[in-house]
N, C-alpha and C. Protein backbone atom coordinates (compact mmCIF):
# COMPACT_ATOMS: atom_id res chain seq x y z
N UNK A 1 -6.66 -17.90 27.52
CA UNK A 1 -5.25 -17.57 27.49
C UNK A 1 -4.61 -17.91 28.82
N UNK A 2 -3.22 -18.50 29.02
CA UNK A 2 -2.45 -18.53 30.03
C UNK A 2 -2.30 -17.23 30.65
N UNK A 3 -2.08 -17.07 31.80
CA UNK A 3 -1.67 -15.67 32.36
C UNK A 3 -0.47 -15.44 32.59
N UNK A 4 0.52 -16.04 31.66
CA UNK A 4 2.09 -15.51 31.51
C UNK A 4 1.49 -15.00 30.25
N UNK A 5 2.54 -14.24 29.94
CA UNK A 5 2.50 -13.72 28.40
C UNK A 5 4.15 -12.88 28.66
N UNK A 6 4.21 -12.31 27.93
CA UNK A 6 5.42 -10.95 27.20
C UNK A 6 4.61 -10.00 26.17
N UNK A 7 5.80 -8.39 26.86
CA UNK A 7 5.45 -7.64 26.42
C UNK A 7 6.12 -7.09 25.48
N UNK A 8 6.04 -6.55 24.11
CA UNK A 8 7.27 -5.60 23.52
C UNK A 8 6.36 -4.13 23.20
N UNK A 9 7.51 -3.36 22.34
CA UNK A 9 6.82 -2.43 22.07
C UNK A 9 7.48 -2.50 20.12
N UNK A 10 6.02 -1.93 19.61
CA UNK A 10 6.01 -2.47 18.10
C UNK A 10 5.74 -1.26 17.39
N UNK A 11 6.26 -0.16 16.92
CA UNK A 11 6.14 0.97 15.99
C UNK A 11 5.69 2.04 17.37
N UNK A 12 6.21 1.81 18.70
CA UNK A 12 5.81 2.81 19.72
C UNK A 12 4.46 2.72 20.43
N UNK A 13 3.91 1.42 19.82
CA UNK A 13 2.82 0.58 20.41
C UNK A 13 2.99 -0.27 20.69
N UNK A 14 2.24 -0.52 22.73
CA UNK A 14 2.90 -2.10 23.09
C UNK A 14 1.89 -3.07 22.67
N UNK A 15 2.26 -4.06 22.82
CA UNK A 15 2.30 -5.59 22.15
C UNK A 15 2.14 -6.55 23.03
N UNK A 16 1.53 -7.40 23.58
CA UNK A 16 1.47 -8.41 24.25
C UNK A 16 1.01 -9.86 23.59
N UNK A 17 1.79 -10.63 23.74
CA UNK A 17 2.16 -12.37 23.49
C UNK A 17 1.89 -12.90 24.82
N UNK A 18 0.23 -13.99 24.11
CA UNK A 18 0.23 -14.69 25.20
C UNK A 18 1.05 -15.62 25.25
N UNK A 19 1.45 -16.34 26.57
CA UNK A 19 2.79 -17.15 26.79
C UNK A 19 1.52 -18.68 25.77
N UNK A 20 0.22 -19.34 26.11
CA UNK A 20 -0.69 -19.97 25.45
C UNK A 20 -1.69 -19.94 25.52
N UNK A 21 -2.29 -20.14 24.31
CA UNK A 21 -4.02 -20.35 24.44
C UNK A 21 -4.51 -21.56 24.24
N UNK A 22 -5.55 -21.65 25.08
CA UNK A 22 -5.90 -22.80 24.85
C UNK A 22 -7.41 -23.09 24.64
N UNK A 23 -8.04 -22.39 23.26
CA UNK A 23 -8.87 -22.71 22.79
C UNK A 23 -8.92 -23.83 21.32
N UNK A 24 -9.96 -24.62 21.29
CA UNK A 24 -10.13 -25.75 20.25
C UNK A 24 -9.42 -25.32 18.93
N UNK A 25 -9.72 -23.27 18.49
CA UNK A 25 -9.33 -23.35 17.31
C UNK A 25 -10.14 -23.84 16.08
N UNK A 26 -9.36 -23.37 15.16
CA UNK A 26 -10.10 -24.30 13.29
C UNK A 26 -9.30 -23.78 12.56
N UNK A 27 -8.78 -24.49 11.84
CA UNK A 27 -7.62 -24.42 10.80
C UNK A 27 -8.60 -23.96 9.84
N UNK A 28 -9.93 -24.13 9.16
CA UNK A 28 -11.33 -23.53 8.68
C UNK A 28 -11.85 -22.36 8.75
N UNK A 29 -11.13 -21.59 10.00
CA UNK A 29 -11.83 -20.76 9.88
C UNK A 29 -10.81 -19.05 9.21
N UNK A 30 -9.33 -19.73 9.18
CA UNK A 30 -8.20 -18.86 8.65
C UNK A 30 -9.44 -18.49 6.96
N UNK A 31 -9.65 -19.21 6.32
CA UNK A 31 -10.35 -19.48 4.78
C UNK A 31 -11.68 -17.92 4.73
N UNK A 32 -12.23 -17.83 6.43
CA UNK A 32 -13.42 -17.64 6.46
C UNK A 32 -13.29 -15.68 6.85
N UNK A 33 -11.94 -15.22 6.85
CA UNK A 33 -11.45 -14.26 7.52
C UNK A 33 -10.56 -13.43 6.15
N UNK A 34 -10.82 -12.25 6.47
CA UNK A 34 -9.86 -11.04 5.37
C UNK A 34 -8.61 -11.92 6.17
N UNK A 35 -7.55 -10.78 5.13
CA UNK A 35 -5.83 -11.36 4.95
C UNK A 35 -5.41 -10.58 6.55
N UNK A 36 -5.79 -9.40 6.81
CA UNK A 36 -5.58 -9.01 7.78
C UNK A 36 -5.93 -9.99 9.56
N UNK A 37 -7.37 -9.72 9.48
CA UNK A 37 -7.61 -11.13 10.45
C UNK A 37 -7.49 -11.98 10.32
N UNK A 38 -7.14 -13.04 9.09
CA UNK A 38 -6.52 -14.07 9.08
C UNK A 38 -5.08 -14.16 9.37
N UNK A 39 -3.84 -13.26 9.69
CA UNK A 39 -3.25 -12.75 9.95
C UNK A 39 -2.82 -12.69 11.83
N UNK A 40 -4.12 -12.07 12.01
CA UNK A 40 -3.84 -11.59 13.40
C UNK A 40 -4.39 -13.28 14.01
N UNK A 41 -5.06 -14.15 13.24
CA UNK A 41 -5.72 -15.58 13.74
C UNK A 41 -4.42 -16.32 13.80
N UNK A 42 -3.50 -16.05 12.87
CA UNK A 42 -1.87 -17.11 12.57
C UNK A 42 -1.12 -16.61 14.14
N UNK A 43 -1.32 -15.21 14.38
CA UNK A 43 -0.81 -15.24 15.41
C UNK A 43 -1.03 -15.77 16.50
N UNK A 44 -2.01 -15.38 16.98
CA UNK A 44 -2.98 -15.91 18.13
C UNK A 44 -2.73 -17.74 18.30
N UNK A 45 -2.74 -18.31 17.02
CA UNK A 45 -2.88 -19.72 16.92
C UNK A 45 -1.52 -20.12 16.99
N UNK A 46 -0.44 -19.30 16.82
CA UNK A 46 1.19 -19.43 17.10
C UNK A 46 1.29 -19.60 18.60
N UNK A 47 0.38 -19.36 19.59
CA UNK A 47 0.50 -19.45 20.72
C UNK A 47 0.18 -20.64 21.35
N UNK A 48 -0.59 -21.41 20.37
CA UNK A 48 -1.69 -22.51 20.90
C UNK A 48 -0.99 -23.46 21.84
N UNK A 49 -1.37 -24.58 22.73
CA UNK A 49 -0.97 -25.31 23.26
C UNK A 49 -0.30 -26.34 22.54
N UNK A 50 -0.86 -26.17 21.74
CA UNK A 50 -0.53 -27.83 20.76
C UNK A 50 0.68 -27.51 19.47
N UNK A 51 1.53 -28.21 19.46
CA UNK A 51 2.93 -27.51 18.91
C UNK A 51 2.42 -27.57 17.09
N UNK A 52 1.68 -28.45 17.03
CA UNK A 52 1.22 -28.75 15.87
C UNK A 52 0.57 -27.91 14.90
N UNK A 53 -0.01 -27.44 15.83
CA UNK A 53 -0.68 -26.36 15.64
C UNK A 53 -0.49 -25.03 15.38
N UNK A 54 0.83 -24.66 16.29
CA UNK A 54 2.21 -23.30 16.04
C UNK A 54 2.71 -23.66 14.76
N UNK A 55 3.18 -24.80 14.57
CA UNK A 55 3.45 -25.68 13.43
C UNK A 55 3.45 -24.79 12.19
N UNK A 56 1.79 -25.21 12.07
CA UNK A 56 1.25 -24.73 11.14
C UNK A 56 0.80 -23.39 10.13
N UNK A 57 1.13 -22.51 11.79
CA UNK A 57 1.32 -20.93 11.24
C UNK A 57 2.29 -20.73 10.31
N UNK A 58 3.27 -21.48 10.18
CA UNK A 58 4.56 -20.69 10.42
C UNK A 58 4.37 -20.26 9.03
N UNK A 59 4.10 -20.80 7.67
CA UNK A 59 3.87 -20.20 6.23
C UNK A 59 3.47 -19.06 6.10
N UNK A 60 2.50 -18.58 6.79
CA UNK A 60 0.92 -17.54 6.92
C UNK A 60 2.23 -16.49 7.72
N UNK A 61 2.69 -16.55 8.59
CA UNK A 61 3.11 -15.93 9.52
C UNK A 61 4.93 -15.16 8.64
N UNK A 62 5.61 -16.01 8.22
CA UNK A 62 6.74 -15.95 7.27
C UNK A 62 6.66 -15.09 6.30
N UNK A 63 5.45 -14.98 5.29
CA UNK A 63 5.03 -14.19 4.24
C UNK A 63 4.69 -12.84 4.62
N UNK A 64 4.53 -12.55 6.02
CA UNK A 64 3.97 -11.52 6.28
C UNK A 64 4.70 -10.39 6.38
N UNK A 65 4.07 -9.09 5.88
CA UNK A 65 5.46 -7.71 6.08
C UNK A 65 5.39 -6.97 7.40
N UNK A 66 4.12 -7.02 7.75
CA UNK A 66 3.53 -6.09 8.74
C UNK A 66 4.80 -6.78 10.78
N UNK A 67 4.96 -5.45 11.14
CA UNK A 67 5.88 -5.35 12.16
C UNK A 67 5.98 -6.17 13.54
N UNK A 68 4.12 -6.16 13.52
CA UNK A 68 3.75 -6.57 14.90
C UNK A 68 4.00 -8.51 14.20
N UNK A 69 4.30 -9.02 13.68
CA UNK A 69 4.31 -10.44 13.57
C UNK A 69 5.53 -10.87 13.91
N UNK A 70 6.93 -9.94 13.74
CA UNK A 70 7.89 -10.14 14.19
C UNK A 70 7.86 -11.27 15.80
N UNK A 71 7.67 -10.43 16.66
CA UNK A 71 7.72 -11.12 17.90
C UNK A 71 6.81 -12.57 17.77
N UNK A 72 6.06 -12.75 17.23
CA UNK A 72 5.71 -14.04 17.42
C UNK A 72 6.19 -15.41 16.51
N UNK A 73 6.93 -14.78 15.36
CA UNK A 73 7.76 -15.79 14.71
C UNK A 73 9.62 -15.96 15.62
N UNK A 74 9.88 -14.74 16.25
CA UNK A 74 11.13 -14.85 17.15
C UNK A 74 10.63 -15.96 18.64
N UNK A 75 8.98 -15.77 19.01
CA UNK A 75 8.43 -16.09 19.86
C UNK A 75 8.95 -17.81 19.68
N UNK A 76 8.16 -18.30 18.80
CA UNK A 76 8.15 -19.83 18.29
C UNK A 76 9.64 -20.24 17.99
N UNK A 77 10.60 -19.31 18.02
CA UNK A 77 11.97 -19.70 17.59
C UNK A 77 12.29 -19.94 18.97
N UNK A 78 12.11 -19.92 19.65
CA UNK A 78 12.88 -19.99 21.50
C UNK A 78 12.07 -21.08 22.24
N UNK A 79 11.13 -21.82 21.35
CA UNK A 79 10.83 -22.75 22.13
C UNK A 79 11.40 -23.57 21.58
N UNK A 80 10.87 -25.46 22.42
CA UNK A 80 11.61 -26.94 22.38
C UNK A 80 10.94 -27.60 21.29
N UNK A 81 10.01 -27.33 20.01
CA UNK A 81 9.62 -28.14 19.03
C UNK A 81 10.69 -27.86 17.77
N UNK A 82 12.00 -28.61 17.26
CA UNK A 82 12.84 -28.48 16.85
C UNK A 82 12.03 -28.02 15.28
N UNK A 83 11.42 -29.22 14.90
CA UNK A 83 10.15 -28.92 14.05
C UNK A 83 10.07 -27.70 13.28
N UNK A 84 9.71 -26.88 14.05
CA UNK A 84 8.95 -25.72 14.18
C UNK A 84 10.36 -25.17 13.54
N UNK A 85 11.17 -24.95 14.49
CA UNK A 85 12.75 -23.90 14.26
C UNK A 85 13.33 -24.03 12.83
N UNK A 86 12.69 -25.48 12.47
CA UNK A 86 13.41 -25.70 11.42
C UNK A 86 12.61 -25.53 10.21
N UNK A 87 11.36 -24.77 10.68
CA UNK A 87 10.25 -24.48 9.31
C UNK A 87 10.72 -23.29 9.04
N UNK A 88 10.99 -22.71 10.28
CA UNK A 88 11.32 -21.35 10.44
C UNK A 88 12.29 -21.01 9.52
N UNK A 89 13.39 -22.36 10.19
CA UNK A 89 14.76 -21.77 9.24
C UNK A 89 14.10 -21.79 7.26
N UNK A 90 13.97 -22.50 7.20
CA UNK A 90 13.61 -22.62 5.34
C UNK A 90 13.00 -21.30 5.33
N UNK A 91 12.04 -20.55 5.68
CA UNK A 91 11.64 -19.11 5.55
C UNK A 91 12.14 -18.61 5.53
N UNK A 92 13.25 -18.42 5.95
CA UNK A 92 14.25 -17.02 6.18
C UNK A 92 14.23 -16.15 5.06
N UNK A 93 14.05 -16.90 4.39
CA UNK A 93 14.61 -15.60 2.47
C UNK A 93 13.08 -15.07 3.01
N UNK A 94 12.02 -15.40 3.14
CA UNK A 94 11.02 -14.55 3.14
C UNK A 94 10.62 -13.61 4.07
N UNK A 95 11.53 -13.59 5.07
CA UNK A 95 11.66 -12.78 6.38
C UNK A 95 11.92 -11.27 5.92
N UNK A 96 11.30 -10.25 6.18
CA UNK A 96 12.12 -9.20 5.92
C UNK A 96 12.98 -8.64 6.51
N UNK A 97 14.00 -8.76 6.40
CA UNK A 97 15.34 -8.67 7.47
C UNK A 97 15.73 -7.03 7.83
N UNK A 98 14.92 -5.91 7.03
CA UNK A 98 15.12 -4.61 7.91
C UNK A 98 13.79 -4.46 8.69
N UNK A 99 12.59 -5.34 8.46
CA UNK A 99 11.32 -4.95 9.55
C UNK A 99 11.68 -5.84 11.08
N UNK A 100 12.56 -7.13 10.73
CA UNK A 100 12.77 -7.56 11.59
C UNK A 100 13.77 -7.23 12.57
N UNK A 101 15.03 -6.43 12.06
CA UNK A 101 15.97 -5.87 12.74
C UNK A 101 15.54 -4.51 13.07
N UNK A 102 14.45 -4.20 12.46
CA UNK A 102 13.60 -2.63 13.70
C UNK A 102 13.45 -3.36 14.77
N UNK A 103 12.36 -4.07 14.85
CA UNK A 103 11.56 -4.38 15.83
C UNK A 103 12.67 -5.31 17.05
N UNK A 104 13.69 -5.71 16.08
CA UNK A 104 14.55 -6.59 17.06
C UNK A 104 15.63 -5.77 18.09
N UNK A 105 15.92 -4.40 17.79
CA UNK A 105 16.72 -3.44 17.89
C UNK A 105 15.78 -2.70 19.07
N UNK A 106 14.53 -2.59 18.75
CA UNK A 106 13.57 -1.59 19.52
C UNK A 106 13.12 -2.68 21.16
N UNK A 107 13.59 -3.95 20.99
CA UNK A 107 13.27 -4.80 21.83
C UNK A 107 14.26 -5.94 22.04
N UNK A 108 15.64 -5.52 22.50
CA UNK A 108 16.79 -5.77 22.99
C UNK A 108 16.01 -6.94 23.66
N UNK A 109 16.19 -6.59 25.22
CA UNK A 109 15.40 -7.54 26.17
C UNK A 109 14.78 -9.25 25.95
N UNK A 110 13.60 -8.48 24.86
CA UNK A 110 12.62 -9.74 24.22
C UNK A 110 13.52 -10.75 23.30
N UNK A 111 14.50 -10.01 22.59
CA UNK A 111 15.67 -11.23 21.96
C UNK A 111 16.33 -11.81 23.12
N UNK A 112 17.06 -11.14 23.92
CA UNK A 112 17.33 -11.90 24.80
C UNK A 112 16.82 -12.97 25.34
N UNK A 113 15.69 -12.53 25.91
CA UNK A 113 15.05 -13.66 26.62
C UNK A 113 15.13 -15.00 25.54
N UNK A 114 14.02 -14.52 24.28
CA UNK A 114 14.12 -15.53 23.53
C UNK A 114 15.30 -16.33 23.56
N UNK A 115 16.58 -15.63 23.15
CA UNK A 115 17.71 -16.47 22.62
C UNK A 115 17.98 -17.50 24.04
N UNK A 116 17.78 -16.34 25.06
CA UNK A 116 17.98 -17.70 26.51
C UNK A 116 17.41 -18.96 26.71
N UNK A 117 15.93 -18.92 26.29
CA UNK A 117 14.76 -19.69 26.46
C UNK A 117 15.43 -21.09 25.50
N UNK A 118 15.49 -20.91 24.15
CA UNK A 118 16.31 -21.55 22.79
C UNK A 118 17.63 -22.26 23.31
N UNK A 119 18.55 -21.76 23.90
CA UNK A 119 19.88 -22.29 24.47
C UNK A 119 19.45 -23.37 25.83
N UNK A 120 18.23 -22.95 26.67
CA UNK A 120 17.99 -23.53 27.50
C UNK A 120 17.36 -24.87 27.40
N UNK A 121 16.55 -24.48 26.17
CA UNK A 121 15.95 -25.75 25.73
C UNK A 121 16.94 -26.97 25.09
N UNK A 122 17.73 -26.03 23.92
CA UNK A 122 18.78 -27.26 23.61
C UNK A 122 19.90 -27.88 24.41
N UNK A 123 20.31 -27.39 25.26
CA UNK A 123 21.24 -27.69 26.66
C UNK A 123 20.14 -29.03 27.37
N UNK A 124 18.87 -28.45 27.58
CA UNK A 124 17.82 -30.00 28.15
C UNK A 124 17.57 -31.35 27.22
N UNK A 125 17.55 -30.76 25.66
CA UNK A 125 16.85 -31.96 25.38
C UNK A 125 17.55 -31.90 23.76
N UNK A 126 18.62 -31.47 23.31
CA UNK A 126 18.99 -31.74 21.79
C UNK A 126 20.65 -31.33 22.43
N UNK A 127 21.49 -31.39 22.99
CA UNK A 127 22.81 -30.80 22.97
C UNK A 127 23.14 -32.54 22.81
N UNK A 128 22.93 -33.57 23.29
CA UNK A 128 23.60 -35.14 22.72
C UNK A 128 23.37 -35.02 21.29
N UNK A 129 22.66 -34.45 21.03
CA UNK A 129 21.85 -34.66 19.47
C UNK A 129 23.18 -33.84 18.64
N UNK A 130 22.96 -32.57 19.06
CA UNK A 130 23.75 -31.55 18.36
C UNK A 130 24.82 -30.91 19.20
N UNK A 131 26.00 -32.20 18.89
CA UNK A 131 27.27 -31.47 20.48
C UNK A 131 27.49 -30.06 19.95
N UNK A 132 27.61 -29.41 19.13
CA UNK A 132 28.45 -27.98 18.80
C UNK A 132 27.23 -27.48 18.53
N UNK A 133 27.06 -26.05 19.01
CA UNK A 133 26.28 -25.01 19.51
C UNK A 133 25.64 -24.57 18.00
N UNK A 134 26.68 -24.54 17.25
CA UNK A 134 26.71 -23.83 15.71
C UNK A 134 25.82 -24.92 14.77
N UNK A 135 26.00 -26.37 15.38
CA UNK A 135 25.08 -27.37 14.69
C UNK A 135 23.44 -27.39 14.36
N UNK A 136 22.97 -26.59 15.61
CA UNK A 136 21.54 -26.55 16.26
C UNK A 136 21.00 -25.64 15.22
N UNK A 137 19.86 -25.65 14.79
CA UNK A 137 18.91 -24.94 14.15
C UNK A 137 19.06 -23.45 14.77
N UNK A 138 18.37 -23.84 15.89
CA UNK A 138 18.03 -22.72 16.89
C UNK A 138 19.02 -21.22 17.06
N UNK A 139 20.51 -21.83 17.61
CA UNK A 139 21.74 -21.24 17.24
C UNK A 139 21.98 -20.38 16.13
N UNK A 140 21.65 -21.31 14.84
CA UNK A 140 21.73 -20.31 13.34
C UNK A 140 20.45 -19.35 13.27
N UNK A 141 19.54 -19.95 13.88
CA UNK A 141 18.49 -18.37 13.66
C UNK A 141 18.60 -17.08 14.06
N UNK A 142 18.68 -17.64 15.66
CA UNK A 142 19.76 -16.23 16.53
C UNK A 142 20.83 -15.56 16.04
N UNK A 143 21.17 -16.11 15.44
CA UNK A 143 22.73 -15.96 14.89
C UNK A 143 22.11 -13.96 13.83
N UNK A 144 21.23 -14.78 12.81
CA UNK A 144 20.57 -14.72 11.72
C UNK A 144 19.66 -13.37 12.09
N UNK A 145 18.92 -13.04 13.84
CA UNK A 145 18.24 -12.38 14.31
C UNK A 145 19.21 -11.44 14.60
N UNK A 146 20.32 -11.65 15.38
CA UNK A 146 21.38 -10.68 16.12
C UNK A 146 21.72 -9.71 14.24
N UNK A 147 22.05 -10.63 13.75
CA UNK A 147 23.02 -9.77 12.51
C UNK A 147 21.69 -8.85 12.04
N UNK A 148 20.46 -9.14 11.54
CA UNK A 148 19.50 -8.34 11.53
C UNK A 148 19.36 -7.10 12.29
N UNK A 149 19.89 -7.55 13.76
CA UNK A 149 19.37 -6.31 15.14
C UNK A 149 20.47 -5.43 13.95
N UNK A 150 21.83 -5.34 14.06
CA UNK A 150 22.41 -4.88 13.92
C UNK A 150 22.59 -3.92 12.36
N UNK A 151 22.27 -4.87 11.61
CA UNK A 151 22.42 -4.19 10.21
C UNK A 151 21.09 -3.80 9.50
N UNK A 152 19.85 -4.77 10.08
CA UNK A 152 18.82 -4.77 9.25
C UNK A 152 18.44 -3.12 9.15
């Protein structure tokens, strides 16, 4: 694991997200694991170095009800693989939008950051792409997260 990470707190239990890991992994071995640790493996592998690889959680990770997964699908929304934001976005109906507006409500801060991280990235490397703010993937998720904090 990298030695950045973030912290939240998740049903009054804290939570830590490594910032990456960087082990080989096996997409093989999700098959070889209960729904639960296969679960906590989507997360872990949401961190990976290789975007391809975050990529790939995102189905496993989307379907899920349980609280603590929140932060790591908001996690993958604030980074620069547009990719990714935009697997994200097609999930949304499967998001549960009052587990996500707990956890988003209970961890002000951690949206923040996220939403900063997301604006910072598209300002570097997609704002020629997408001149209006409202155009960007990224933008409508936040958008999508805030109304959650609030109503979910």
């Amino acid at each position: 694991m990298s030695g950045r990470g973030l912290s939240v707190i998740v049903q009054d239990e804290p939570l830590a997200l490594p910032y990456r890991v960087q082990h080989e992994g096996s997409d093989s071995l999700s098959s070889k694991l209960d729904e639960p640790q296969a679960l906590i493996y989507a997360c872990i592998q949401s961190r990976h170095h290789d975007g391809h690889v975050r990529q790939r959680q995102i189905e496993r990770l989307a379907g899920a009800s349980e609280p603590w997964v929140v932060p790591f699908v908001v996690q993958l929304c604030s980074e620069y693989v547009v990719e990714i934001l935009q697997d994200i976005e097609a999930c949304l109906p499967l998001l549960d939008k009052r587990t996500y507006g707990t956890v988003l409500r209970d961890n002000p801060a951690f949206l923040d950051l996220a939403q900063q991280r997301m604006t910072s990235y598209w300002d570097c490397y997609y704002r020629r792409r997408w001149l209006r703010s409202e155009t960007y993937v990224g933008f409508r998720l936040f958008k999508q997260f805030r109304d959650w904090q609030v109503s979910g």
